[in-house]
Every structure is written in C-alpha cells, then in structure tokens.
N, C-alpha and C. Protein backbone atom coordinates (compact mmCIF):
# COMPACT_ATOMS: atom_id res chain seq x y z
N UNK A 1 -127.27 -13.41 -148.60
CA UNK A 1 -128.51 -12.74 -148.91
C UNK A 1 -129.61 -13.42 -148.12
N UNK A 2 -130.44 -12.56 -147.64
CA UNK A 2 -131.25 -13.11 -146.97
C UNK A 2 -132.58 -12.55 -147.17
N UNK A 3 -134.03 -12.85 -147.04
CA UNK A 3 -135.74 -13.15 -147.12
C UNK A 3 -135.31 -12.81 -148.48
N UNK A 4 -134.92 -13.65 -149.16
CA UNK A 4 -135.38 -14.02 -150.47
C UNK A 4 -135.37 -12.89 -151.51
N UNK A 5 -134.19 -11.77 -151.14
CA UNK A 5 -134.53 -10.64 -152.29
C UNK A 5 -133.23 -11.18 -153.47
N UNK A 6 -133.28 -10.16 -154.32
CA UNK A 6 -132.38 -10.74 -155.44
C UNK A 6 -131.23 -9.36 -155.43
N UNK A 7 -130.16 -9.72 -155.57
CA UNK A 7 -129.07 -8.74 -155.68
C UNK A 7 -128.40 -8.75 -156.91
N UNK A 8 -128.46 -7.25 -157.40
CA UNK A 8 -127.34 -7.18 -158.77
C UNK A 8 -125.98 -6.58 -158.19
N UNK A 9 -124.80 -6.32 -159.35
CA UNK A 9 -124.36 -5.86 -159.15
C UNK A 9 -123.83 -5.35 -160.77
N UNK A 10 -123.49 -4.00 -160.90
CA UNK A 10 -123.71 -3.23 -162.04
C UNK A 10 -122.45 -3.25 -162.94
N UNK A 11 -121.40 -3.43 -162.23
CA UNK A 11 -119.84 -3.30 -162.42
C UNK A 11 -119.26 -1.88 -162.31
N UNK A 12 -120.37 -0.52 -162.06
CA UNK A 12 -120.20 0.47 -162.24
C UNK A 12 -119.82 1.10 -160.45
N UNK A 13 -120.23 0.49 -160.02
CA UNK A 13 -120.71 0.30 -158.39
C UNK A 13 -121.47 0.67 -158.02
N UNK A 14 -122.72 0.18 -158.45
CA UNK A 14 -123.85 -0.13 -158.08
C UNK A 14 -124.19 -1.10 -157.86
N UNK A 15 -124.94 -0.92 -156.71
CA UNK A 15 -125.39 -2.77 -156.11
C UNK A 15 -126.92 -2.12 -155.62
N UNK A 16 -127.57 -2.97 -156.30
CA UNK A 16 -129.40 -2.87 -155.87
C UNK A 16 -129.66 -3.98 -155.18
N UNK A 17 -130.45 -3.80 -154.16
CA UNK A 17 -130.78 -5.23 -153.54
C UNK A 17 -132.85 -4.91 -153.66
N UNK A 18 -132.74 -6.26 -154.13
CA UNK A 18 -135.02 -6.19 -154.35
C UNK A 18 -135.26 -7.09 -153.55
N UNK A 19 -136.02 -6.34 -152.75
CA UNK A 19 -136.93 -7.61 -151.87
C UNK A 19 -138.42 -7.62 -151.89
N UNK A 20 -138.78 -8.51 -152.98
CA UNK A 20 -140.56 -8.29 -153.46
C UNK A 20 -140.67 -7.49 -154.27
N UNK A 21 -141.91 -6.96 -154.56
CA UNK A 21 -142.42 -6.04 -155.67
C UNK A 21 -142.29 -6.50 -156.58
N UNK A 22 -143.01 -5.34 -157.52
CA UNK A 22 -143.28 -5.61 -159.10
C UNK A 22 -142.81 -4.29 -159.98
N UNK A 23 -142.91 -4.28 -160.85
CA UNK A 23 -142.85 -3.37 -161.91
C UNK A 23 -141.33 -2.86 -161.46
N UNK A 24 -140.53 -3.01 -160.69
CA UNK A 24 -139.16 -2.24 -160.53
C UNK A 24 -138.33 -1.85 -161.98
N UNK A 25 -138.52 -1.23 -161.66
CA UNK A 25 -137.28 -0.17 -163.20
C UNK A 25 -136.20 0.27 -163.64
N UNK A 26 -135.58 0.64 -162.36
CA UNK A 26 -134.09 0.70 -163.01
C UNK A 26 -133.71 2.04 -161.48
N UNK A 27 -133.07 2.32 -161.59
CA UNK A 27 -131.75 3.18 -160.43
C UNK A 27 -132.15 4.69 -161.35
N UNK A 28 -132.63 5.86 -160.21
CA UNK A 28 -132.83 7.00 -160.85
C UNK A 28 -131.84 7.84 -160.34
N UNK A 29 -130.77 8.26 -161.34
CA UNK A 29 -129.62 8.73 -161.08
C UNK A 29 -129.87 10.10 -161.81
N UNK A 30 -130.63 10.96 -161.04
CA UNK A 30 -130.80 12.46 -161.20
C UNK A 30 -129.55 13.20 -160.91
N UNK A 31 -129.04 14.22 -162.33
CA UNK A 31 -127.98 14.85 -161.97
C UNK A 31 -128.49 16.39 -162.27
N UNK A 32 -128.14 16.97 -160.99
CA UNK A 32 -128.40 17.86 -160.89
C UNK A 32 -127.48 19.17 -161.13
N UNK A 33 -127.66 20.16 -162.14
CA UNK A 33 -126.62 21.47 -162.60
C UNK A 33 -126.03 21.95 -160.85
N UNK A 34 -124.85 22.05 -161.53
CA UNK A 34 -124.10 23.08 -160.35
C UNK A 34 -124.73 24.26 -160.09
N UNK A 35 -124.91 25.03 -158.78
CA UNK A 35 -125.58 26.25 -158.84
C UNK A 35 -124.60 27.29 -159.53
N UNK A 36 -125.88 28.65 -160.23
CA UNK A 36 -124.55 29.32 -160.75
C UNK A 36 -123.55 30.23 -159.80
N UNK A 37 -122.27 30.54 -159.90
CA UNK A 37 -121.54 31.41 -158.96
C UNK A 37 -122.20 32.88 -158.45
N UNK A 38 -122.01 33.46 -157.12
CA UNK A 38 -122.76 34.62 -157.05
C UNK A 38 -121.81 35.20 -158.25
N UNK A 39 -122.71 36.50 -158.25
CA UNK A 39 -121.68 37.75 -159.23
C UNK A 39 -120.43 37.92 -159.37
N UNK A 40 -119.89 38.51 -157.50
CA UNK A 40 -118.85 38.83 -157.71
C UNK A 40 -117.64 37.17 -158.03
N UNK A 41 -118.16 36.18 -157.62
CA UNK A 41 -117.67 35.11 -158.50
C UNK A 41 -117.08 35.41 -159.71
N UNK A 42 -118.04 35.25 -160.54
CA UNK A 42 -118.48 35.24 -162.07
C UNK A 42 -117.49 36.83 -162.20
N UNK A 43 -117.40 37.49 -161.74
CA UNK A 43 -116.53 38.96 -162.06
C UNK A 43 -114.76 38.00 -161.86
N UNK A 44 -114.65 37.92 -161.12
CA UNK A 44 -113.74 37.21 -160.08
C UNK A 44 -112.67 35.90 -161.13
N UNK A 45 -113.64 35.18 -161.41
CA UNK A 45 -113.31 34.68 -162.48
C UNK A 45 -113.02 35.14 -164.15
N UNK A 46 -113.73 35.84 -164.67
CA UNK A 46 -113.45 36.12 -165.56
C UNK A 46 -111.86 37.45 -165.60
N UNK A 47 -111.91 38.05 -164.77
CA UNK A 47 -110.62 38.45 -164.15
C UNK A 47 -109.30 37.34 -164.92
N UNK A 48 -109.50 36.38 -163.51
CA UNK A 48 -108.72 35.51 -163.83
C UNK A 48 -108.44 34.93 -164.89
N UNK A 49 -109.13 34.79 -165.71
CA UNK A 49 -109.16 33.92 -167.31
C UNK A 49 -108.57 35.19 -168.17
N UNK A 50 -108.59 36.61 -168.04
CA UNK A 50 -107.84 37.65 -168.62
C UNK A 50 -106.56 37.53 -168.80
N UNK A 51 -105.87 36.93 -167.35
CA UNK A 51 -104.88 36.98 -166.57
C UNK A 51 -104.39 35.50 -167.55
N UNK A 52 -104.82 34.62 -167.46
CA UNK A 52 -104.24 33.41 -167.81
C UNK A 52 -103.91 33.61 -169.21
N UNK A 53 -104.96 34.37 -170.19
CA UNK A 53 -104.48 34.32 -171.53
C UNK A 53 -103.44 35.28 -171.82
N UNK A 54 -103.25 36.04 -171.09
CA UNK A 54 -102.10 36.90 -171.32
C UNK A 54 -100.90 36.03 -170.78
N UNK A 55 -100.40 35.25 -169.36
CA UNK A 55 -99.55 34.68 -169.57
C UNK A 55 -99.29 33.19 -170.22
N UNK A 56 -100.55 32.99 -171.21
CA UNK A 56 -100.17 31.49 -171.84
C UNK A 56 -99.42 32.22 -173.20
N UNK A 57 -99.90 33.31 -173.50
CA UNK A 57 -98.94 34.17 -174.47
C UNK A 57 -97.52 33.96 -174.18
N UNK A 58 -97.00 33.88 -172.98
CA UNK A 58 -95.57 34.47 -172.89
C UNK A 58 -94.77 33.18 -172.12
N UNK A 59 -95.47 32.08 -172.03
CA UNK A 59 -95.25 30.57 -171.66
C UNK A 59 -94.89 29.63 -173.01
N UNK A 60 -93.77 28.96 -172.15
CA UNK A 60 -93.28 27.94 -173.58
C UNK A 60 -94.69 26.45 -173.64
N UNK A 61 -94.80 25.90 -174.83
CA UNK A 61 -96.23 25.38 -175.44
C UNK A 61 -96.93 24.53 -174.05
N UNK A 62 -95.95 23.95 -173.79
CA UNK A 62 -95.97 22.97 -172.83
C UNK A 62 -96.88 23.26 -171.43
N UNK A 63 -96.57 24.63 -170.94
CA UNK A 63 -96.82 25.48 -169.94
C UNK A 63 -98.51 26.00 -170.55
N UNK A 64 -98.80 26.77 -172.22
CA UNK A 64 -100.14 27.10 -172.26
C UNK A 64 -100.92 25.99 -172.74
N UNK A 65 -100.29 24.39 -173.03
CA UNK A 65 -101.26 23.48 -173.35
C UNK A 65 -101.30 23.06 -171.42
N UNK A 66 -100.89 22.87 -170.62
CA UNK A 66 -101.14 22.64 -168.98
C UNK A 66 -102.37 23.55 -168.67
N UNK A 67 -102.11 25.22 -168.78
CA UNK A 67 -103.48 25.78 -168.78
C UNK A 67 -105.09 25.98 -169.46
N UNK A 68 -104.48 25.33 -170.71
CA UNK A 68 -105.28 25.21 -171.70
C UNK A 68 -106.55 24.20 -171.01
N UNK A 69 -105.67 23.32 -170.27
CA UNK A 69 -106.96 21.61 -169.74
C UNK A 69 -107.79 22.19 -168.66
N UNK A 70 -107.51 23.25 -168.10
CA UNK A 70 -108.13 24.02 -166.87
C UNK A 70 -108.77 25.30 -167.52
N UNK A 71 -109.01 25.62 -168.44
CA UNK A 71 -109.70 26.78 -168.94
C UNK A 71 -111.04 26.45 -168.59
N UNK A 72 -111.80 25.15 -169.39
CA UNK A 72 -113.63 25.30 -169.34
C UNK A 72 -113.89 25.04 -167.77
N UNK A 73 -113.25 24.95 -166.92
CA UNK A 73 -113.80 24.65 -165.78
C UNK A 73 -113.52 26.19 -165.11
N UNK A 74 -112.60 26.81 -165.64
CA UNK A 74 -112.94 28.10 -164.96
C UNK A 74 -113.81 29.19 -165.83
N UNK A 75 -114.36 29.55 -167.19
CA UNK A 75 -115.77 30.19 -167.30
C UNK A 75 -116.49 29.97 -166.47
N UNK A 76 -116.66 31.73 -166.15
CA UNK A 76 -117.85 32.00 -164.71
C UNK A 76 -119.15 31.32 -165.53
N UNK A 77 -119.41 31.24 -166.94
CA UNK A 77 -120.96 30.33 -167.67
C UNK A 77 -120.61 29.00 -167.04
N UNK A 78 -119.55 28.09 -167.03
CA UNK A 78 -119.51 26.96 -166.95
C UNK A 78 -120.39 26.53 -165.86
N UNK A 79 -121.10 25.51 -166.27
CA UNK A 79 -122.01 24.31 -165.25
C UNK A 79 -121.34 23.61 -165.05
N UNK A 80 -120.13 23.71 -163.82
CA UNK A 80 -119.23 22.43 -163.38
C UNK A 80 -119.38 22.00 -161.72
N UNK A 81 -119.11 21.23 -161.46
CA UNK A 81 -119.30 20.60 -160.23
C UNK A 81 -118.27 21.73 -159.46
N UNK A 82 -118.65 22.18 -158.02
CA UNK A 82 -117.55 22.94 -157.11
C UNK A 82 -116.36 22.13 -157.08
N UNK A 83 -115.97 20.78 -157.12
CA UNK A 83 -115.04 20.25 -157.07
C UNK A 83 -114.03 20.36 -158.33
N UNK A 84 -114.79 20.16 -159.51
CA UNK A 84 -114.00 20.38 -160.45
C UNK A 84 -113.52 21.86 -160.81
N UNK A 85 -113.95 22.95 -160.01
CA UNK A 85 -113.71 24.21 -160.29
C UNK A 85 -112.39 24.57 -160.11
N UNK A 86 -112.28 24.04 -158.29
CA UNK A 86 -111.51 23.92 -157.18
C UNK A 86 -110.07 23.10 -157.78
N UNK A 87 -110.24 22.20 -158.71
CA UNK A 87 -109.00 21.16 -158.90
C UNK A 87 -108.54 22.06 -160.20
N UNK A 88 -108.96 22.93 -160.63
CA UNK A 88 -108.64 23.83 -161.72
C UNK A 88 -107.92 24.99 -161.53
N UNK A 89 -108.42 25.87 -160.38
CA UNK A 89 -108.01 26.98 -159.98
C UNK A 89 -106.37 26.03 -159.40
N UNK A 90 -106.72 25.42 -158.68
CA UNK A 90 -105.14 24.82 -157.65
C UNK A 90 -104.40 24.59 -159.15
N UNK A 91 -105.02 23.97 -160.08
CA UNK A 91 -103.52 23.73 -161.27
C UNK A 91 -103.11 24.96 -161.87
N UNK A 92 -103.90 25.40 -162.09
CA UNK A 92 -103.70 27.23 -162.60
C UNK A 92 -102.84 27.53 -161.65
N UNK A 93 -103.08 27.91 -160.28
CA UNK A 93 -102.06 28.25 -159.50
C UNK A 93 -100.70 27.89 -159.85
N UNK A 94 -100.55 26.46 -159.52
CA UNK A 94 -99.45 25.77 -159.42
C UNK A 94 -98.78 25.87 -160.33
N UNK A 95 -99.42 25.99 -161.93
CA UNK A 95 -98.78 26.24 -163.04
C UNK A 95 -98.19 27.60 -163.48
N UNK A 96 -98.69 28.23 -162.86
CA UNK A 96 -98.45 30.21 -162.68
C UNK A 96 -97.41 29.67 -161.67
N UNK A 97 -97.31 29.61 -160.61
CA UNK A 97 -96.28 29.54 -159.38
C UNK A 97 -94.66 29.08 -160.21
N UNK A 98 -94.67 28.57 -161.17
CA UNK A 98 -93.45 28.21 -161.54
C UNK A 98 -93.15 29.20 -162.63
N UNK A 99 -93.90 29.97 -162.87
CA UNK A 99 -93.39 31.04 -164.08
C UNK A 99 -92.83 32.02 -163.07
N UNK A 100 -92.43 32.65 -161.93
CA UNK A 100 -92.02 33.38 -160.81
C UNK A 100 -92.90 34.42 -160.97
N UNK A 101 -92.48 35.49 -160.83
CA UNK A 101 -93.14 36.87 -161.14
C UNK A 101 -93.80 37.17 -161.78
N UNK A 102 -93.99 36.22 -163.29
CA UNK A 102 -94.91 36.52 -164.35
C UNK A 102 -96.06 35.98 -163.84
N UNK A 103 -95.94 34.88 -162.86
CA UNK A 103 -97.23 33.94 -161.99
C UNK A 103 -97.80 34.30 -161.06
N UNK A 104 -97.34 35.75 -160.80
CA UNK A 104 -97.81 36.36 -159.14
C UNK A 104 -99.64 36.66 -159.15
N UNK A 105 -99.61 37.63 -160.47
CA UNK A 105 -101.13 38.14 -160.42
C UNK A 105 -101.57 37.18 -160.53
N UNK A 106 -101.77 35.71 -161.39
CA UNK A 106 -102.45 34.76 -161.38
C UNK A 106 -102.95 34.33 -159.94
N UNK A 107 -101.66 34.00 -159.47
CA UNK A 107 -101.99 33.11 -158.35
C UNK A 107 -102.46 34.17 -157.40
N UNK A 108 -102.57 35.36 -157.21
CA UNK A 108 -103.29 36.35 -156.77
C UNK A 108 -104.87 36.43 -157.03
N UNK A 109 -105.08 35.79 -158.10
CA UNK A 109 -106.07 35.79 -158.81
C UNK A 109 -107.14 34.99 -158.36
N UNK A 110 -106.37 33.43 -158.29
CA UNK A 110 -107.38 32.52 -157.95
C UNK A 110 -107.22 32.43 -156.16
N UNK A 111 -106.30 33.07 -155.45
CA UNK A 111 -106.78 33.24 -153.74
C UNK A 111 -108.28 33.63 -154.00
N UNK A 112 -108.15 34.80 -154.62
CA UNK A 112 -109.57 35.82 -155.00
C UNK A 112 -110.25 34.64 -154.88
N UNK A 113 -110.36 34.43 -155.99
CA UNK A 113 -111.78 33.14 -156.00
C UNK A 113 -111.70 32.35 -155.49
N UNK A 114 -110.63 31.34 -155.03
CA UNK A 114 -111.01 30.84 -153.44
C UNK A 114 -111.76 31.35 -152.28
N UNK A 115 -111.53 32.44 -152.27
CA UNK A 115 -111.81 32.83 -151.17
C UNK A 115 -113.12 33.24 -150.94
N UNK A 116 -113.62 33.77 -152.45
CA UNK A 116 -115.16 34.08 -152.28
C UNK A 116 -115.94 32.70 -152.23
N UNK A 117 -115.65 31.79 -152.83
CA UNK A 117 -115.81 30.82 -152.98
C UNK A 117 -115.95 29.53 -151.64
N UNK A 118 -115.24 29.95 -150.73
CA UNK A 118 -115.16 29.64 -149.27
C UNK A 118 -114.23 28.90 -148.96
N UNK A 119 -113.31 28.77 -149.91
CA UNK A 119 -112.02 27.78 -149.75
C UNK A 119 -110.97 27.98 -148.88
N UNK A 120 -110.86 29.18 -148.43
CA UNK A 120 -109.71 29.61 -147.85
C UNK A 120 -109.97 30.11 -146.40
C-alpha cells in the first residue's frame, strides 16, 4: 500500500482502498430491476409455462419437482436478471429433452424465447 491510504477488505469481495478524505460512508451497491420483456416476450413465455404445466402433469415427481425450481424465473411478471432467465429456459429444455416426444413442444417453446430474446 502506498501514500498512506487505508485498505479494507469485506470478505464478500470487496476491497475499498481510501486515500484522504472525510465523512466516507460505505460502498453504494445500487441494484437495479431487470428491464421488463418486450410483449411478444411476455406472450412467448407465458406460452411456454402452459406447456410446462401440462407436461409436469404427465412426468414422474422427480421430473415436475426439476421444473418446478425453474418456474419463477420464467413468469413473463418476473423481475429476474437476463441471466437467470436464460439458465432456466436451458433446464426446462434439457428437462423436456429427456421426456422424448412429450418434450418436443417445450423445447420448441423455449428456442421461441431464445430467440426473441437474442440468444440464438
């Protein structure tokens, strides 16, 4: 460390370094809402969530508690980060992909919203 500033470190990973001043306060960690999806999104999705509850109906428990952990991140209402949307739709997929044929429209489903979405 050098001209005499003082360094923390948070354990969180944050590291502030102060050099001088007064009154310093604290780390302003503004989190900002996800924007909401355009329309046809929000159409796009809710589609898909039609689709999923009809095949968690016809899936053994195991298979509709897997889709069950990916449901709130796909409501077109949900305020979720694009990343967490994205790691939802891919498990939905993946979890439809092993039911064969009963998994087709799904995973048909979320290309859709990839794609509006700009993923693809």
């Amino acid at each position: 460390m050098s001209g005499g500033g003082q360094h923390y470190y948070f354990g969180s990973g944050d590291h502030v370094t102060l050099h001088g001043g007064s009154g310093n306060v604290g780390i302003d960690k503004r989190v900002t809402p996800a924007p909401e999806p355009a329309p046809a999104v929000q159409e796009a999705l809710r589609e898909l969530l039609a689709l999923v509850q009809e095949l968690r109906g016809q899936v053994p428990q195991a298979g509709a508690d897997a889709l069950d952990d990916s449901l709130p991140a796909l409501r077109a209402e949900a305020n979720v980060p694009e990343q967490e949307r994205h790691r939802a739709l891919y498990a939905v997929a993946g979890i439809a992909a092993t039911f064969g044929a009963l998994g087709v429209p799904i995973v048909e489903a979320v290309n859709k919203v990839l794609g509006l979405l700009g993923a693809q």
